[in-house]
C-alpha atoms as a PDB file:
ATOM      1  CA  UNK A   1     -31.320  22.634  25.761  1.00  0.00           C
ATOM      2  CA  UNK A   2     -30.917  26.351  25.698  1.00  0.00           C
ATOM      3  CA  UNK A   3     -28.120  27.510  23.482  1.00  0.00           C
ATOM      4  CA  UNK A   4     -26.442  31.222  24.222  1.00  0.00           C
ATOM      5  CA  UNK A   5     -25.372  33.625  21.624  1.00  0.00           C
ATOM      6  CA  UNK A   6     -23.885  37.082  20.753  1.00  0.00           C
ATOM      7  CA  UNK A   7     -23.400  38.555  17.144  1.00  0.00           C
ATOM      8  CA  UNK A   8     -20.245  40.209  16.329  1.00  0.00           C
ATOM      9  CA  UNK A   9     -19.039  42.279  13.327  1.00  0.00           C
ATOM     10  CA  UNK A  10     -16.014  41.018  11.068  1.00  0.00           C
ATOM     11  CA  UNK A  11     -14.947  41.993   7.785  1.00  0.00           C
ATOM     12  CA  UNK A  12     -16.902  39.034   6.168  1.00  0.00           C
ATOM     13  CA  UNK A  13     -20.452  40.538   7.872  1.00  0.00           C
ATOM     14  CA  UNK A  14     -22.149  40.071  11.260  1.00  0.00           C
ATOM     15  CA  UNK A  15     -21.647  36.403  12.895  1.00  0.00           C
ATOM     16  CA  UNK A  16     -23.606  34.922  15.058  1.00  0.00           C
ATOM     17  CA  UNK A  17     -20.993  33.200  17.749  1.00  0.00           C
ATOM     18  CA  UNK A  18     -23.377  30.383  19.714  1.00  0.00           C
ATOM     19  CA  UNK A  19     -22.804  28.469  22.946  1.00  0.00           C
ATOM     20  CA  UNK A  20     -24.120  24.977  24.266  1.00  0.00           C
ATOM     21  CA  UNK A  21     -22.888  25.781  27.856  1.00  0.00           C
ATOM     22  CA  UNK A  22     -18.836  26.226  27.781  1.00  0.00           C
ATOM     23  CA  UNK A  23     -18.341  25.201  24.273  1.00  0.00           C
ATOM     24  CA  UNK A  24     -18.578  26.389  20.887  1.00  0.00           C
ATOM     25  CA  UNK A  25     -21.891  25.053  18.975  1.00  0.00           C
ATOM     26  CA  UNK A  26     -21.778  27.722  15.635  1.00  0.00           C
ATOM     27  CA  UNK A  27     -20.838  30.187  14.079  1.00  0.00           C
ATOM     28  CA  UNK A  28     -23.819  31.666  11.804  1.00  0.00           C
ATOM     29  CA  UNK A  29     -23.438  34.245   8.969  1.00  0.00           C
ATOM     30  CA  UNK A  30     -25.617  37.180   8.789  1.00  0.00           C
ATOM     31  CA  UNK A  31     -27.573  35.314   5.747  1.00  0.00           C
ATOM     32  CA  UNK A  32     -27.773  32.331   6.690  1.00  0.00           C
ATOM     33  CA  UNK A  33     -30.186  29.944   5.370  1.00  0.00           C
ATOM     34  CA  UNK A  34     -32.835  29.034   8.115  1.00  0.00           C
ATOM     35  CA  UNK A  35     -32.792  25.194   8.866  1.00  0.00           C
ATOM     36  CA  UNK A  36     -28.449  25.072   7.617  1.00  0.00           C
ATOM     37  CA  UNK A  37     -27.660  24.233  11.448  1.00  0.00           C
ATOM     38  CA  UNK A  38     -30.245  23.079  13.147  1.00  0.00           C
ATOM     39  CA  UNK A  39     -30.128  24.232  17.147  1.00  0.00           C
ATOM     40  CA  UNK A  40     -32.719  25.108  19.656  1.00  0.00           C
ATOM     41  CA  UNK A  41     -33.965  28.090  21.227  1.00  0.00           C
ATOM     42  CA  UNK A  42     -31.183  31.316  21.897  1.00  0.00           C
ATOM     43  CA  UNK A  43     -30.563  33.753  24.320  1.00  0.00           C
ATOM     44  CA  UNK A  44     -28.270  36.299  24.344  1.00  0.00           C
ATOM     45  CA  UNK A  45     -25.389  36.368  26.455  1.00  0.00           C
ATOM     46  CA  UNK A  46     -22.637  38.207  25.139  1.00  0.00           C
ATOM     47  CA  UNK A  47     -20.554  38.061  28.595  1.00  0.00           C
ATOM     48  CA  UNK A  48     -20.565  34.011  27.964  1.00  0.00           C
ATOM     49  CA  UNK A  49     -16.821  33.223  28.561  1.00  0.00           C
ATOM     50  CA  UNK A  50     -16.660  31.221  25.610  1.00  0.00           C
ATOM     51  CA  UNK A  51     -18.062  33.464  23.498  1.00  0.00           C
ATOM     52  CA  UNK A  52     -15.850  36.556  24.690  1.00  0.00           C
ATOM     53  CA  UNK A  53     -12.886  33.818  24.098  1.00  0.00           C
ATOM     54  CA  UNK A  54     -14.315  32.970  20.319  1.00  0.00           C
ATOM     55  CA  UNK A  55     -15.060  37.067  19.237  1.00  0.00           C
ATOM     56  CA  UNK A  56     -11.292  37.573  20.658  1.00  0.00           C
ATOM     57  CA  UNK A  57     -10.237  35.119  18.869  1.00  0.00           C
ATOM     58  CA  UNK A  58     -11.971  35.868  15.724  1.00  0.00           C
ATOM     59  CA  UNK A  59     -10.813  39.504  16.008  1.00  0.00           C
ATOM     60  CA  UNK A  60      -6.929  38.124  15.913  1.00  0.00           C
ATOM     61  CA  UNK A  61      -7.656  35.679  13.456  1.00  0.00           C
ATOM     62  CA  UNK A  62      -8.826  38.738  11.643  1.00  0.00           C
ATOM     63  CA  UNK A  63      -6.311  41.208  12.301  1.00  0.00           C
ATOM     64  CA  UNK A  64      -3.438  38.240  10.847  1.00  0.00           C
ATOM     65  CA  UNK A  65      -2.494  37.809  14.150  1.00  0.00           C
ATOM     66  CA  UNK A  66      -4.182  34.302  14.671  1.00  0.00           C
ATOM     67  CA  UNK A  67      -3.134  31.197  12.289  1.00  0.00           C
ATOM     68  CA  UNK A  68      -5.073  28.862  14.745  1.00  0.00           C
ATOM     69  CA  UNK A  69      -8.159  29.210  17.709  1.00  0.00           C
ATOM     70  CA  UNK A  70      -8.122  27.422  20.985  1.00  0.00           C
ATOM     71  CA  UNK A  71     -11.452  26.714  21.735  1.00  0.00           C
ATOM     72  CA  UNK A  72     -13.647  23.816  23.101  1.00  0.00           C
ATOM     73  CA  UNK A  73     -16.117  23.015  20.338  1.00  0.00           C
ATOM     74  CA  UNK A  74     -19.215  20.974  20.115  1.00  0.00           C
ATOM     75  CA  UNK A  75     -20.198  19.832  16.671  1.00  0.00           C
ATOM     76  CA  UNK A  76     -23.980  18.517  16.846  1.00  0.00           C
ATOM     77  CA  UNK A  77     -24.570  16.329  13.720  1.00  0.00           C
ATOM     78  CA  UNK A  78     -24.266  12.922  12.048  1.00  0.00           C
ATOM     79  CA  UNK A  79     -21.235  10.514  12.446  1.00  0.00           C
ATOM     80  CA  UNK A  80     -20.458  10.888   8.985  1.00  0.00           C
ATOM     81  CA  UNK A  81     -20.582  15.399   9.195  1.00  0.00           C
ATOM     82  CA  UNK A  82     -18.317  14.847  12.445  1.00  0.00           C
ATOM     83  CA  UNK A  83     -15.810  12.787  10.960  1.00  0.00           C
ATOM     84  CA  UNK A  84     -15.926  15.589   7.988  1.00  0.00           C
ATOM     85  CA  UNK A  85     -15.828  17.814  10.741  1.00  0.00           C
ATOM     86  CA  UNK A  86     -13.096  16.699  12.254  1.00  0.00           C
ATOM     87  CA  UNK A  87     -10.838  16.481   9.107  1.00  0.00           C
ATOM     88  CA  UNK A  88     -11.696  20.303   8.382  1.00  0.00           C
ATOM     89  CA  UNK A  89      -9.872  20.971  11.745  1.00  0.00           C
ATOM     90  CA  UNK A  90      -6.969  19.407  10.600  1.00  0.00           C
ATOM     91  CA  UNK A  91      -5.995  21.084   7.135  1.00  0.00           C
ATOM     92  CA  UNK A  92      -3.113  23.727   8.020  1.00  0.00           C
ATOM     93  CA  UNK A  93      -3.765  27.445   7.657  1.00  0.00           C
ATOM     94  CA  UNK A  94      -3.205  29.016   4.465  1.00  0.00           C
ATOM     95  CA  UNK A  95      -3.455  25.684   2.914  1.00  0.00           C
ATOM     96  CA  UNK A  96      -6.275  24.432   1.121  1.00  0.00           C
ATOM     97  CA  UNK A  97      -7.990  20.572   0.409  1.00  0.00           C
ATOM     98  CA  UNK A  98     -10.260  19.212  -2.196  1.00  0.00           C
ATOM     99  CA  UNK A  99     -13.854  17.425  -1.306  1.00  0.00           C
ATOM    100  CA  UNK A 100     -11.987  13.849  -3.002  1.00  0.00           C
ATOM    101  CA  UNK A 101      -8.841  14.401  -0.510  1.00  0.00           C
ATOM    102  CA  UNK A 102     -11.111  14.978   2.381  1.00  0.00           C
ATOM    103  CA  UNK A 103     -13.191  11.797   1.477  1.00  0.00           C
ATOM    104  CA  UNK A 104     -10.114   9.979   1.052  1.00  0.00           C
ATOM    105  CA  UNK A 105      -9.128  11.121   4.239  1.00  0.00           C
ATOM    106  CA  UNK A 106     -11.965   9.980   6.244  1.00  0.00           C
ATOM    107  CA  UNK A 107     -11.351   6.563   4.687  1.00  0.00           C
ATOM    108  CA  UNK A 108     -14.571   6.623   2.110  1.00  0.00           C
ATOM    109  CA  UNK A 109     -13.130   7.925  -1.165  1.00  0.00           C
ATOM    110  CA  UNK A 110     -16.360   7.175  -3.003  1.00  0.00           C
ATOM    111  CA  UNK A 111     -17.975   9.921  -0.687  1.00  0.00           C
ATOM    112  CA  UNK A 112     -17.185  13.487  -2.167  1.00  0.00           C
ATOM    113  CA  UNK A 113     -20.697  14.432  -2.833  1.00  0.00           C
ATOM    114  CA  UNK A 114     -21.122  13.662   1.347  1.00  0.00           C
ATOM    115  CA  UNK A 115     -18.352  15.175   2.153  1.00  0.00           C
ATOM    116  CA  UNK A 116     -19.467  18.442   0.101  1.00  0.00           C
ATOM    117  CA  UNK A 117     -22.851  18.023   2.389  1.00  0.00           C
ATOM    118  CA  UNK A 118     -21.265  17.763   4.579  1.00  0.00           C
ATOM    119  CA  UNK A 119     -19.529  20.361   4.237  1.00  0.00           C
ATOM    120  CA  UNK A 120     -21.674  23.180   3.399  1.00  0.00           C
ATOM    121  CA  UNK A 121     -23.786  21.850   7.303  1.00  0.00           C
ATOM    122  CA  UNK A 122     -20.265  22.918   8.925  1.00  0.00           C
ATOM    123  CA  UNK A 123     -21.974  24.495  12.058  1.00  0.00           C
ATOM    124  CA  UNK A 124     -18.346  26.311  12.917  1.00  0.00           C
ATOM    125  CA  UNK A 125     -17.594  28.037  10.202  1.00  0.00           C
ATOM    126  CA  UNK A 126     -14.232  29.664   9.996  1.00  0.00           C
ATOM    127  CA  UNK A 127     -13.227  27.893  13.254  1.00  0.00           C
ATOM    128  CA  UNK A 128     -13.305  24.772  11.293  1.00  0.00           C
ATOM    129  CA  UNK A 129     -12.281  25.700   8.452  1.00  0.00           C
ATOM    130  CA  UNK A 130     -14.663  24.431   5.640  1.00  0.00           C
ATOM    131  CA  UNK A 131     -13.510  27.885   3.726  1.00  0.00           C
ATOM    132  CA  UNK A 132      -9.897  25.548   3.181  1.00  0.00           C
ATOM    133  CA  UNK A 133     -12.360  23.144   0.709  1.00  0.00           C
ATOM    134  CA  UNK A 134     -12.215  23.419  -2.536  1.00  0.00           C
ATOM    135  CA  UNK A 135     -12.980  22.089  -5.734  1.00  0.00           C
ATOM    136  CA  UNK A 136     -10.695  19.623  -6.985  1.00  0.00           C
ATOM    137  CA  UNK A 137      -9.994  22.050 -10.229  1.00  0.00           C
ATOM    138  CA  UNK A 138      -8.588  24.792  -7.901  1.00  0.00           C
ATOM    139  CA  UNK A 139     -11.953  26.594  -8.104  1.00  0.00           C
ATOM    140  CA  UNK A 140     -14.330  28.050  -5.269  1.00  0.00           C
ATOM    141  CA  UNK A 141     -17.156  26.164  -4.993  1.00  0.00           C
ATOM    142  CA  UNK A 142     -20.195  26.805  -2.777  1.00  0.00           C
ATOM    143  CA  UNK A 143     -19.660  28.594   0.555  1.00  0.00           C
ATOM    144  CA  UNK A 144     -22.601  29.015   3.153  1.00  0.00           C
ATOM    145  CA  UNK A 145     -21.147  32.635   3.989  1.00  0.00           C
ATOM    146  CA  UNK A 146     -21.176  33.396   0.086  1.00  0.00           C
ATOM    147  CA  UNK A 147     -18.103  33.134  -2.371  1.00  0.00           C
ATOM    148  CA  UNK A 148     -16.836  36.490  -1.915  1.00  0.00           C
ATOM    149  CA  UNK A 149     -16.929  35.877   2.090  1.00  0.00           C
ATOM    150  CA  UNK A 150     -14.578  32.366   0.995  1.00  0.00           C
ATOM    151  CA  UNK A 151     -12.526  34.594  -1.161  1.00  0.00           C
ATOM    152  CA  UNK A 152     -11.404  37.147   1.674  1.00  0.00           C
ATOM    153  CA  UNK A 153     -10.915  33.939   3.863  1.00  0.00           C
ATOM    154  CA  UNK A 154      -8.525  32.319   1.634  1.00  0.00           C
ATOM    155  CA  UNK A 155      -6.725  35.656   0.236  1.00  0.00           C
ATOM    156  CA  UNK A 156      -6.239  36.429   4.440  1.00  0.00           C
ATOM    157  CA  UNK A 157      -4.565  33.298   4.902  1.00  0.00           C
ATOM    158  CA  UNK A 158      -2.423  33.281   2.000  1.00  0.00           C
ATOM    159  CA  UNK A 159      -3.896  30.982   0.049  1.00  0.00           C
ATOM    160  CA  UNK A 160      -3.869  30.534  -4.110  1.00  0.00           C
ATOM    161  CA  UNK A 161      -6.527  28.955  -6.280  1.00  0.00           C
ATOM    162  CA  UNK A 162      -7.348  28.271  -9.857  1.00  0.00           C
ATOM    163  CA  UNK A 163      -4.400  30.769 -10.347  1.00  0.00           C
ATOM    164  CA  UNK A 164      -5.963  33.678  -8.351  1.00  0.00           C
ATOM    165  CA  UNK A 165      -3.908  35.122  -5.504  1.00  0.00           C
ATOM    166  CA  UNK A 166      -6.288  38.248  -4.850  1.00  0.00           C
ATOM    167  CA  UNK A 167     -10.254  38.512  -4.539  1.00  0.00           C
ATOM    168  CA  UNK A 168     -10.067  40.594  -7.295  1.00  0.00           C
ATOM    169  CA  UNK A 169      -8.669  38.299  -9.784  1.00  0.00           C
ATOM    170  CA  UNK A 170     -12.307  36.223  -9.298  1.00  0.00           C
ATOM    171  CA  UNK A 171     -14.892  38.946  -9.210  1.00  0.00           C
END
């Protein structure tokens, strides 16, 4: 399988947007770790519909013009990271969720240390919003695209934690 891909700049850094065929497979951040989400060989194709769709998208989302994206995604992973996965796509904009509510809500509350695995493997960032995770104090915890990059996510949307309302209340 031969994924396509195109890199576009945001305010958070450069993301890698990647394709399998007409559906979303990732969204990578310029410092990625290697091995985080695991997909085979690339080529570029930045006239890929659904990757013109997803940077247009983005670019709304961005601009606080987008609260939610319409696109076809396709998670690659484990049962368990889908069902994770899948709950992401369901907590509301400018709202967030703790790793125990998000276990609880895929019916194994025992799993929070999973789920936070789970988690941080999220090959769609921002699209699924693993940003919208948090730690069950109201603190940021671990973000793939970095803590400030989770900040600006959650201070776009609206969103409050461990009493901070602006990025600059945390750094």
């Amino acid at each position: 399988m031969t994924y396509t891909c195109t890199t576009v700049a945001s305010p958070v850094g450069q993301l890698k947007l990647v394709a399998n065929g007409s559906r979303l497979a990732a969204i990578l951040w310029e410092n990625d770790k290697p091995g985080r989400v695991r997909l085979g060989p690339m080529s570029e194709a930045p006239d890929n519909p659904i990757l013109v769709r997803t940077a247009a998208q983005l670019r709304e989302y961005f601009s606080g013009t987008r609260d939610r994206f319409e696109l076809d995604l396709d998670f690659a992973g484990t049962e368990f990271q889908k069902k994770v996965w899948a709950a992401l796509l369901t907590i509301p904009f400018g709202e967030t969720r703790s790793y125990s509510q998000i276990a609880e809500q895929i019916g194994n509350p025992a799993a929070v240390r999973a789920v936070g695995a789970a988690n941080g493997k999220n090959p769609i960032s921002i699209v699924a919003p693993c940003h919208r995770v948090i730690g069950a104090s109201g603190k940021l915890t671990g973000f793939a695209g970095g803590l400030e990059a989770k900040a600006l996510l959650l201070t776009l949307e609206g969103c409050e934690w461990s009493g901070a309302s602006r990025m600059d209340d945390l750094f």
